[in-house]
C-alpha atoms as a PDB file:
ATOM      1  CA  UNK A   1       0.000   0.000   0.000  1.00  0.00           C
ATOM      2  CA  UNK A   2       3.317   2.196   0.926  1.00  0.00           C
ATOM      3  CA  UNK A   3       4.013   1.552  -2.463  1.00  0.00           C
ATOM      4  CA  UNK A   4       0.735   2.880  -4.477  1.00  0.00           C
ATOM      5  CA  UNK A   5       1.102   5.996  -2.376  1.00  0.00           C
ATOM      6  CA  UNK A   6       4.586   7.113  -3.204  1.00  0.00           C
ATOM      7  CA  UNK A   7       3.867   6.177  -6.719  1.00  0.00           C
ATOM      8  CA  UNK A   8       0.543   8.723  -6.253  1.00  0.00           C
ATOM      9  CA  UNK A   9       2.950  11.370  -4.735  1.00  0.00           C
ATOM     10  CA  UNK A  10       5.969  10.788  -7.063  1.00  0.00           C
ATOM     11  CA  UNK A  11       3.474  11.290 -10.364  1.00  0.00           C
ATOM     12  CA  UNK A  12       1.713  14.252  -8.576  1.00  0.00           C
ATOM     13  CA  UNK A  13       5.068  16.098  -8.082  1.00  0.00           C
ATOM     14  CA  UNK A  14       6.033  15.545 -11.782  1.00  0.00           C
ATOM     15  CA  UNK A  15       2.688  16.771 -12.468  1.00  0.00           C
ATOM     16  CA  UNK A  16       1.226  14.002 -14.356  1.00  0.00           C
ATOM     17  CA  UNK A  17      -2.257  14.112 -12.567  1.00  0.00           C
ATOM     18  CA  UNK A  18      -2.595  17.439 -14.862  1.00  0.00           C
ATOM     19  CA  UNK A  19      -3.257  15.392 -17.765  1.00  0.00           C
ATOM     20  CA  UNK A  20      -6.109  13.326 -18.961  1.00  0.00           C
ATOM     21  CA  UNK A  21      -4.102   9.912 -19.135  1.00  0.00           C
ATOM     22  CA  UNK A  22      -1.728  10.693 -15.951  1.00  0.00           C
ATOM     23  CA  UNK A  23      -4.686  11.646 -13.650  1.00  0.00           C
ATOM     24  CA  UNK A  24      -6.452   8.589 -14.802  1.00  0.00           C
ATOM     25  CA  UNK A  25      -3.290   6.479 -13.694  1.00  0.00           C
ATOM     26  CA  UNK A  26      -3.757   8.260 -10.340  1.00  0.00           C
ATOM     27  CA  UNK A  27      -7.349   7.300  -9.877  1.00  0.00           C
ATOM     28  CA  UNK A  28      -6.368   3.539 -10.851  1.00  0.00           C
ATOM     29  CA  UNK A  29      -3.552   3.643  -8.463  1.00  0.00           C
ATOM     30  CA  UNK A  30      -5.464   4.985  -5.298  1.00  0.00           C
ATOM     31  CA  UNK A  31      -8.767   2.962  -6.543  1.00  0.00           C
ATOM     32  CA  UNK A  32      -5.767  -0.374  -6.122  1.00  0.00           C
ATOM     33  CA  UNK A  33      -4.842   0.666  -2.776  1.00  0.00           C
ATOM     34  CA  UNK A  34      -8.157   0.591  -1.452  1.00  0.00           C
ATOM     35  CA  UNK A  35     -10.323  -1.502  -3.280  1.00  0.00           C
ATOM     36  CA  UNK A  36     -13.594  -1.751  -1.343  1.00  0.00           C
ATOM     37  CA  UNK A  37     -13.817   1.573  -0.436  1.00  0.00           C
ATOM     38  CA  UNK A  38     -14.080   0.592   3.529  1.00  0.00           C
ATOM     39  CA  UNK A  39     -16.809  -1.282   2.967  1.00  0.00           C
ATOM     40  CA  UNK A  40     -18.819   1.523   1.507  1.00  0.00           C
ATOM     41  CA  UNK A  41     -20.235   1.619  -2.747  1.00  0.00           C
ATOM     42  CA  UNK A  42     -18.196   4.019  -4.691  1.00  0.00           C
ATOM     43  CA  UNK A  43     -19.970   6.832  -5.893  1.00  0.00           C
ATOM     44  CA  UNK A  44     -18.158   6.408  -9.194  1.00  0.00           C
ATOM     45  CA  UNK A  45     -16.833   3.388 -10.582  1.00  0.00           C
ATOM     46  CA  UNK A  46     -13.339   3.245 -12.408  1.00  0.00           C
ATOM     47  CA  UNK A  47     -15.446   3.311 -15.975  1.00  0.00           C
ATOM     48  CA  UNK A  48     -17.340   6.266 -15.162  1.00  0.00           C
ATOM     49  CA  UNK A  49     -14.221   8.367 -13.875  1.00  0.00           C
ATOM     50  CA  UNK A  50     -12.714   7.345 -17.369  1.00  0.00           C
ATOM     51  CA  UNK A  51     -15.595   8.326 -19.340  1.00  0.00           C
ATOM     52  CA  UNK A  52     -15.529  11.578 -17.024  1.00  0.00           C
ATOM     53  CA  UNK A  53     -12.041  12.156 -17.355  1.00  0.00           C
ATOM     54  CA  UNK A  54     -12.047  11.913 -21.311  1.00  0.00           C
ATOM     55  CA  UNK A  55     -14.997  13.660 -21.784  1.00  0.00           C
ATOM     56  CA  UNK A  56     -13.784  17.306 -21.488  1.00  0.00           C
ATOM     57  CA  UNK A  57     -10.464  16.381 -23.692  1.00  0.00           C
ATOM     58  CA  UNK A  58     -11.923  15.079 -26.943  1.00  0.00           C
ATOM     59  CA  UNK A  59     -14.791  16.875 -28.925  1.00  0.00           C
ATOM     60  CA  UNK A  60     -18.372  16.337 -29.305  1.00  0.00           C
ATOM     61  CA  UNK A  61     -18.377  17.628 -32.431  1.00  0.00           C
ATOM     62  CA  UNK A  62     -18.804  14.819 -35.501  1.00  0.00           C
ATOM     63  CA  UNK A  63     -15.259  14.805 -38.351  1.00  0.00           C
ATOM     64  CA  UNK A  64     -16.024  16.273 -41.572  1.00  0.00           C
ATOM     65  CA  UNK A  65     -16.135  13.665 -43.939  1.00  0.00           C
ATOM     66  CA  UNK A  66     -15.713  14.736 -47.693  1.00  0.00           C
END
């Protein structure tokens, strides 16, 4: 567990978590170290956070095609 939090802290400190794909890589990590959520439901599940994440980083808006 030691582990998945340096890793957390190491990546925050290079700034990763400001990124789509390195933020998502936090989430996984910290989702890892505690995977039932002390017992409780997750408001979120790992999916949903991805589809979150992604959402505001890649348009909505259909490619021309011609």
């Amino acid at each position: 567990m030691f582990e998945g939090f340096r890793e957390i802290v190491l990546a925050m400190e290079r700034k990763e978590h400001l990124t789509p794909n390195g933020l998502m890589r936090v989430i996984e990590v910290a989702y890892s170290m505690n995977p039932n959520s002390k017992g409780r439901e997750r408001l979120r599940t790992l999916e949903e956070l991805r589809e979150r994440i992604l959402r505001g980083h890649t348009s909505d808006i259909p490619l021309a095609r011609g």
